[in-house]
Protein backbone atom coordinates (compact mmCIF):
# COMPACT_ATOMS: atom_id res chain seq x y z
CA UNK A 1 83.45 31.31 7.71
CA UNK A 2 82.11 32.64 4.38
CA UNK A 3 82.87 30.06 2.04
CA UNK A 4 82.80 32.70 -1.27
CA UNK A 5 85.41 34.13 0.43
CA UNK A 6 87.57 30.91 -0.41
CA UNK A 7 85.95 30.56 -3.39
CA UNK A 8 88.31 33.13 -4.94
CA UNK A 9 91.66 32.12 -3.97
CA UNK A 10 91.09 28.59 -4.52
CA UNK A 11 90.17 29.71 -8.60
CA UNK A 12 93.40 31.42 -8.62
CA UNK A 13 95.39 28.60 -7.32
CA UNK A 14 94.09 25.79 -9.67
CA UNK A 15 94.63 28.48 -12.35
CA UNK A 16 98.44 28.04 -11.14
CA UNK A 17 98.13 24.37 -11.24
CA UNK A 18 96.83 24.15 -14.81
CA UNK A 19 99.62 25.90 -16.23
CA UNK A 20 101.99 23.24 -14.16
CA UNK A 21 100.03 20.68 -16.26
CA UNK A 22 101.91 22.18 -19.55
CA UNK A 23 105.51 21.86 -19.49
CA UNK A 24 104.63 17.86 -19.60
CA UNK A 25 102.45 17.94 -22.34
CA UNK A 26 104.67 20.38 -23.90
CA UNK A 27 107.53 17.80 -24.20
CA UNK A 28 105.41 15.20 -25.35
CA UNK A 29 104.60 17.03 -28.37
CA UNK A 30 108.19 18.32 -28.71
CA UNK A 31 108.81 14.23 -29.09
CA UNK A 32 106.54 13.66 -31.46
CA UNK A 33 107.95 16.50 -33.86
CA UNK A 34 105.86 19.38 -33.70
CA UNK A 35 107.20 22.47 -33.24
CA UNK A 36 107.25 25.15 -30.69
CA UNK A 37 105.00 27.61 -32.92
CA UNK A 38 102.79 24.52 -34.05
CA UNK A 39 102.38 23.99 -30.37
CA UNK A 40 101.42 27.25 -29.10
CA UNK A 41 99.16 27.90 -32.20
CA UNK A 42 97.50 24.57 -30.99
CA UNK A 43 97.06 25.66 -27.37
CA UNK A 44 95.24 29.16 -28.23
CA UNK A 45 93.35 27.96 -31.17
CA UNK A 46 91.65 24.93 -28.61
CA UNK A 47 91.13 27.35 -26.02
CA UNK A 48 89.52 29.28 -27.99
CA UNK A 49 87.14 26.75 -29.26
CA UNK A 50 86.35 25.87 -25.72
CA UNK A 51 85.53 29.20 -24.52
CA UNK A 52 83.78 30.05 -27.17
CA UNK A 53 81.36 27.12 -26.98
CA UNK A 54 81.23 27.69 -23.13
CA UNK A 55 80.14 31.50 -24.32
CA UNK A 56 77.83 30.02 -26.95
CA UNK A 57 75.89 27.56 -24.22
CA UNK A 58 75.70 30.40 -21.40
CA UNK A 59 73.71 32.71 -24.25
CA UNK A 60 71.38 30.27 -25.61
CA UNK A 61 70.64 28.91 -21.66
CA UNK A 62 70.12 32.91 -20.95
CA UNK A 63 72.48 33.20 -18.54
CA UNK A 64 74.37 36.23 -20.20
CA UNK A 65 72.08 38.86 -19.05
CA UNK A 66 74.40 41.46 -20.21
CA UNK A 67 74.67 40.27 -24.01
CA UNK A 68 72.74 42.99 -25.52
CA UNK A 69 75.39 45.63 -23.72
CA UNK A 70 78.29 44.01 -23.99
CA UNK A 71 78.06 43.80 -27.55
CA UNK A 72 77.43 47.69 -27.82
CA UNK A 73 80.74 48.62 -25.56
CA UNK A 74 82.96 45.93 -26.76
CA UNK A 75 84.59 48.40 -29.47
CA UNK A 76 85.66 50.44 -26.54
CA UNK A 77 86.30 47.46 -24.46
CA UNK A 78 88.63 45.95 -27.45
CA UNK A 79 92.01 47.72 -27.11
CA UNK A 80 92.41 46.55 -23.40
CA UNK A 81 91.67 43.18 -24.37
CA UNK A 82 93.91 42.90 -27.17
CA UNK A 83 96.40 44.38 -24.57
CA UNK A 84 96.09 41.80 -22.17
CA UNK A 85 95.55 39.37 -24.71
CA UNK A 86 98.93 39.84 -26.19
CA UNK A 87 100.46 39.95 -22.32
CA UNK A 88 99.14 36.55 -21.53
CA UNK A 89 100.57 35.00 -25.09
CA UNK A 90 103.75 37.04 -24.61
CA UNK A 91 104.44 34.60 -21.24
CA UNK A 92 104.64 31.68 -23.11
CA UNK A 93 106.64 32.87 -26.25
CA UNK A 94 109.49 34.86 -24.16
CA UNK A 95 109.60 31.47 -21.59
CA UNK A 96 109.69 29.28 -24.73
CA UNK A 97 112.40 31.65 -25.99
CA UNK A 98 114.67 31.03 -22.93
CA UNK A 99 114.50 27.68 -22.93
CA UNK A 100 116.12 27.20 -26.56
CA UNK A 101 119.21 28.71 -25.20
CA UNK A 102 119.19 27.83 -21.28
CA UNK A 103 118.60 24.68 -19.12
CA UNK A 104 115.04 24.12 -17.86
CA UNK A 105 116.06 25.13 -14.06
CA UNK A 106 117.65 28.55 -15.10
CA UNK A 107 114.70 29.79 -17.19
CA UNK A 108 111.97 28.55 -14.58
CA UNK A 109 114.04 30.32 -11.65
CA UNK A 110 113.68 33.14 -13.68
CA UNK A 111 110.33 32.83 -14.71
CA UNK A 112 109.30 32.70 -10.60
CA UNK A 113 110.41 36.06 -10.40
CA UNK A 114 106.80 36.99 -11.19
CA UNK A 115 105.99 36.55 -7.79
CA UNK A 116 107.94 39.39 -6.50
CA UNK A 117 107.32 41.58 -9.08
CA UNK A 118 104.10 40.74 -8.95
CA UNK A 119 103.91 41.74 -4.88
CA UNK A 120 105.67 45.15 -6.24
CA UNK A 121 103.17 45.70 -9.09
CA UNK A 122 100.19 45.63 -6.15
CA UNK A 123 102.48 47.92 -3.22
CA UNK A 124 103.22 50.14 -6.67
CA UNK A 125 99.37 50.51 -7.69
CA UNK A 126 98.12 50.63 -4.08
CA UNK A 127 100.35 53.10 -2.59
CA UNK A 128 101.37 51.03 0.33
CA UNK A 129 104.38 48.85 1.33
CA UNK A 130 103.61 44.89 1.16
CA UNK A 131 102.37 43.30 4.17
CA UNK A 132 104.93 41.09 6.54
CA UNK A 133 103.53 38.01 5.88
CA UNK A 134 103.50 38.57 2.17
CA UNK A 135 107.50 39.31 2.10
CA UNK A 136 107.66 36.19 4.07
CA UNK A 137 106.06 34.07 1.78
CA UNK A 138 107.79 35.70 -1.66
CA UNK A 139 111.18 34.79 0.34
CA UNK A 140 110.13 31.17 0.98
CA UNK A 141 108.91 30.86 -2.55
CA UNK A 142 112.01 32.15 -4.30
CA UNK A 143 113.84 29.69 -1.84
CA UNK A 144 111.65 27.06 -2.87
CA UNK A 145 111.97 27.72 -6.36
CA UNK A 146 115.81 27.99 -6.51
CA UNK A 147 115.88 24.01 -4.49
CA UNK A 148 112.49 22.78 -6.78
CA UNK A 149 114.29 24.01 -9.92
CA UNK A 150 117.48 21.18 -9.95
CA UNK A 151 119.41 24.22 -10.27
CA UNK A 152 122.11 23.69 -6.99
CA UNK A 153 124.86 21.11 -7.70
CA UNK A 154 124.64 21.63 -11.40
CA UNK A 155 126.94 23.98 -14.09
CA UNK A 156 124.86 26.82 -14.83
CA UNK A 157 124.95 28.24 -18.35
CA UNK A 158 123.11 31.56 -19.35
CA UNK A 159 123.37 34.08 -22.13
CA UNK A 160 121.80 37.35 -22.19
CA UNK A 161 118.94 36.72 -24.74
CA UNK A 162 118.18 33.90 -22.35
CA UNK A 163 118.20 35.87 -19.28
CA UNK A 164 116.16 38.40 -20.68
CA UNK A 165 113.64 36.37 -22.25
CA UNK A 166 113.13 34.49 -18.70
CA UNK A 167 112.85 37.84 -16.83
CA UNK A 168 110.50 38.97 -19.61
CA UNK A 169 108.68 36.32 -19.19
CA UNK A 170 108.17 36.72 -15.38
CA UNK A 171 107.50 40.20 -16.12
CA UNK A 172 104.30 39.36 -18.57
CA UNK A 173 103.12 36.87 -16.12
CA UNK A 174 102.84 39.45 -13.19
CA UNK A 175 101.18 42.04 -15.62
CA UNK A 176 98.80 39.03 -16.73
CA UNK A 177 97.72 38.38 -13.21
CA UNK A 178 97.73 42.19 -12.58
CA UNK A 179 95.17 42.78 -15.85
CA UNK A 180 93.11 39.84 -14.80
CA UNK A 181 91.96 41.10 -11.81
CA UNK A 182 91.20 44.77 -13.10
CA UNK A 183 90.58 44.52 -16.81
CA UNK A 184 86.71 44.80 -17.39
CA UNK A 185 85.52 43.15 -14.01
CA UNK A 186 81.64 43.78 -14.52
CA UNK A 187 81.91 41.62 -17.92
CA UNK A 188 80.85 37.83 -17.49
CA UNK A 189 84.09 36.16 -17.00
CA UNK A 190 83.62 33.87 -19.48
CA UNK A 191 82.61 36.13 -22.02
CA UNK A 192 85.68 38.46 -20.83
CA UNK A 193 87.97 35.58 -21.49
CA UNK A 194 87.04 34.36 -24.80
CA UNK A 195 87.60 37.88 -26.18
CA UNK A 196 91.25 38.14 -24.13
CA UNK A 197 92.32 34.67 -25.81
CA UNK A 198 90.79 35.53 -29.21
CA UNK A 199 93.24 38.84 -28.79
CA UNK A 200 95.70 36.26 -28.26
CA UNK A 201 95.13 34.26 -30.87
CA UNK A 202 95.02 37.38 -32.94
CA UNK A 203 98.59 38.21 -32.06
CA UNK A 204 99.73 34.78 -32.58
CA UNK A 205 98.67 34.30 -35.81
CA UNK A 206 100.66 37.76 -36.70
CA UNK A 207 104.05 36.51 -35.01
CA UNK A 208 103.62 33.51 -36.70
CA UNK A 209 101.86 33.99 -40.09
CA UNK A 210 98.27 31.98 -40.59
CA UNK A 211 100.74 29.09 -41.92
CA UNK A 212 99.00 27.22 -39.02
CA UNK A 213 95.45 26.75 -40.75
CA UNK A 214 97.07 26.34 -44.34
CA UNK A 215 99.93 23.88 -43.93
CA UNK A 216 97.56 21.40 -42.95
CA UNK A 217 98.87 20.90 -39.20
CA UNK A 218 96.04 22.06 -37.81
CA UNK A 219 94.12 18.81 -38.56
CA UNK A 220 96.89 16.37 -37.62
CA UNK A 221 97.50 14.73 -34.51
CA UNK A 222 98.65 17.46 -33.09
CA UNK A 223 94.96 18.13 -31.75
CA UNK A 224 95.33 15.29 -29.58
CA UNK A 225 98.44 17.72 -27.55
CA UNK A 226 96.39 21.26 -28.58
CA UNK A 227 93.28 20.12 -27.19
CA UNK A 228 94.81 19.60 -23.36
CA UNK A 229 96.91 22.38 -23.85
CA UNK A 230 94.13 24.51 -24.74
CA UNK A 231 92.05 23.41 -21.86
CA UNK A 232 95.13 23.76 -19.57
CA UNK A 233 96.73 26.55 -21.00
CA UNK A 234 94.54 28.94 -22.35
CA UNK A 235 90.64 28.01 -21.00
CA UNK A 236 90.52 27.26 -17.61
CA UNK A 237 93.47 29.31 -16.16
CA UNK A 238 92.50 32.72 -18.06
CA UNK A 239 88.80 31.89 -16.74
CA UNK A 240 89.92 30.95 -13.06
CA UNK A 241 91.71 33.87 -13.16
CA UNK A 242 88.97 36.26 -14.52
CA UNK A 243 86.72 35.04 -11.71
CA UNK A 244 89.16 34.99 -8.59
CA UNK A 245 91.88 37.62 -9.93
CA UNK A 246 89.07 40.47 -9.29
CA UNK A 247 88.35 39.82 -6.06
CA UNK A 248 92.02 39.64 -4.55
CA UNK A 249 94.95 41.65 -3.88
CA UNK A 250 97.41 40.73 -6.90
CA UNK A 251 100.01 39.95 -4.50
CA UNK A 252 97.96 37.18 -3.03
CA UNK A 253 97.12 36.28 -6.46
CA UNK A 254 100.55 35.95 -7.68
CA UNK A 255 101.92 34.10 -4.21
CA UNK A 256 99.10 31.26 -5.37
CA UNK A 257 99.89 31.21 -8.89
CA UNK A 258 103.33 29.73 -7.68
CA UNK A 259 101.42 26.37 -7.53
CA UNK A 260 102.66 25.99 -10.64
CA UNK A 261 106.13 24.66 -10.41
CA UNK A 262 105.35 21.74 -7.75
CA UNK A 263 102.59 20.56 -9.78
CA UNK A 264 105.00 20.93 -13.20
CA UNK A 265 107.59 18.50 -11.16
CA UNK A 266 105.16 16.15 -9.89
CA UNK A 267 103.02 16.01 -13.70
CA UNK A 268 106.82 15.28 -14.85
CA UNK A 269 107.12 12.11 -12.36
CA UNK A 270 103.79 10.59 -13.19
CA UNK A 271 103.61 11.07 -16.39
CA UNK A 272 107.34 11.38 -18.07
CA UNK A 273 108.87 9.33 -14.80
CA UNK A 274 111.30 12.05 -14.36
CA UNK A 275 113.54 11.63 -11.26
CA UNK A 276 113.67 14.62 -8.39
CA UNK A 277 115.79 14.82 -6.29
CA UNK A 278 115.16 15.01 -2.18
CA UNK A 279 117.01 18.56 -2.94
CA UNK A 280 113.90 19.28 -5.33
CA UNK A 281 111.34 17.54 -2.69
CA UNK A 282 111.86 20.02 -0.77
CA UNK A 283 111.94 22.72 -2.40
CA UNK A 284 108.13 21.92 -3.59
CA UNK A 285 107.33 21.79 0.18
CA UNK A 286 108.66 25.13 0.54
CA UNK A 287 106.56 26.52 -2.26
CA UNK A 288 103.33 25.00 -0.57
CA UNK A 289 104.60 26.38 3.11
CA UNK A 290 105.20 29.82 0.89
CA UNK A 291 101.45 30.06 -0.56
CA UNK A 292 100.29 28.63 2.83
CA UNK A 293 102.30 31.04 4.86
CA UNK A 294 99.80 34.22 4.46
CA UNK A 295 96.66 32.63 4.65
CA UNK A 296 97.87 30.90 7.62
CA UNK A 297 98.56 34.28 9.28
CA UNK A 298 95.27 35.72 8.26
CA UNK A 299 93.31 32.90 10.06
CA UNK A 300 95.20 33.22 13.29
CA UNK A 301 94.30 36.76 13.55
């Protein structure tokens, strides 16, 4: 078996499992009264200190072979990038959005419909109706995610700025993993994914005004929650992505990023002691049998 081979899907999974890191670290600062632009400020502006030191040490070690060319082609390179840049912020701030005027479970169930739209976004670009096994697993994941969520048993309340923030939301997601694997490939990843999150940052700082940097937040404790959000949120996911999302089908990449919600629930019982239900139990077993499902398939045949 080639091992490369697993190399990629195994980026793009722990890619999904860092952003399951977030919600818990998210609420943590919430407690500690910073605020939900403070907090996403924080998240982009460490992850982009971290990539760009990681893109400092690769060129003075010589590893970035393609410096002198890269630097000659990013003007052309730059409108894509501030594109996808502005996608992947756009999944926090329209999730972030829901969630001021919906429960938790409603605006994650609608979050995980990034995995179907995700599977249509590949059949749509490729020409070509999904595979079996890949319907298969979308249905056991949105099954999953409908038990994980809490949502059965409980009143649901919505409103329609909520709903479409959440679908929004799931909507930016699948067009982040879609860009990832297709946006300037032959770049060095790491190189490709400082300039995506400084295009992030860039957008950021124009939703939110540079009142970040001259308020004085910025060197409070706050760092403390921006620097694991920033590894978390905006370093190693955007880089696991850039290296595994390429080499992929985006349906397969979107099926693993729904790691994310079992590792959210069981971040939230180790570290905020959150109780889960058996309802919710299994629904995370569903959403591992859902991203095991295809892969399962593949290495029967």
């Amino acid at each position: 078996m080639n091992l490369k081979l697993l190399l990629y899907p195994l980026l793009v999974l722990l890619g999904g499992c860092c952003y399951g890191i977030l919600a818990t670290i998210v609420k943590l600062a919430y407690g500690n009264g910073y605020t939900f632009s403070e907090v996403v400020m924080s998240q982009y502006f460490s992850g982009w200190i971290f990539l760009g030191i990681l893109c400092a040490v690769i060129a003075i070690v010589g590893r970035r072979r393609d410096a002198p060319r890269s630097s000659v082609k990013l003007s052309r390179r730059m409108p894509i990038l501030l594109i996808t840049g502005a996608v992947t912020c756009s999944v926090c701030l329209f999730y972030y959005l829901s969630l001021e005027s919906m429960p938790a479970s409603v605006a994650i169930v609608l979050l995980f419909q990034f995995t179907w739209i995700g599977v249509l976004l590949d059949c749509l670009v490729e020409r070509k109706l999904p595979s079996k096994s890949s319907v298969v697993a979308v249905l056991i994941l949105l099954a999953g995610t409908v038990l994980a969520s809490g949502i059965i048993g409980n009143a649901i309340s919505f409103t329609v700025v909520g709903v479409c923030a959440g679908l929004l939301s799931a909507l930016c997601y699948a067009i982040f993993i879609f860009l990832s694997g297709r946006v300037e490939p032959q770049m060095h990843p790491v190189n490709r994914s400082f300039w995506i999150v400084t295009c992030a940052l860039f957008v950021l700082l124009c939703v939110f005004s540079p009142e970040y940097f001259t308020s004085g937040v910025v060197v409070s404790d706050i760092w403390v929650y921006g620097a694991t959000l920033g590894l978390f949120g905006a370093c190693l996911p955007v880089l696991f992505y850039a290296i595994g999302a390429p080499k992929i089908s985006t349906g397969t990449a979107t099926i693993l990023g729904s790691a994310e919600l079992p590792v959210a629930i069981i971040t939230a019982v180790v570290v905020l002691h959150e109780a889960v239900s058996w309802v919710q139990w299994v629904g995370v077993l569903c959403i591992f049998a859902g991203i095991a499902y295809p892969h399962l398939r593949s290495a029967k045949r």
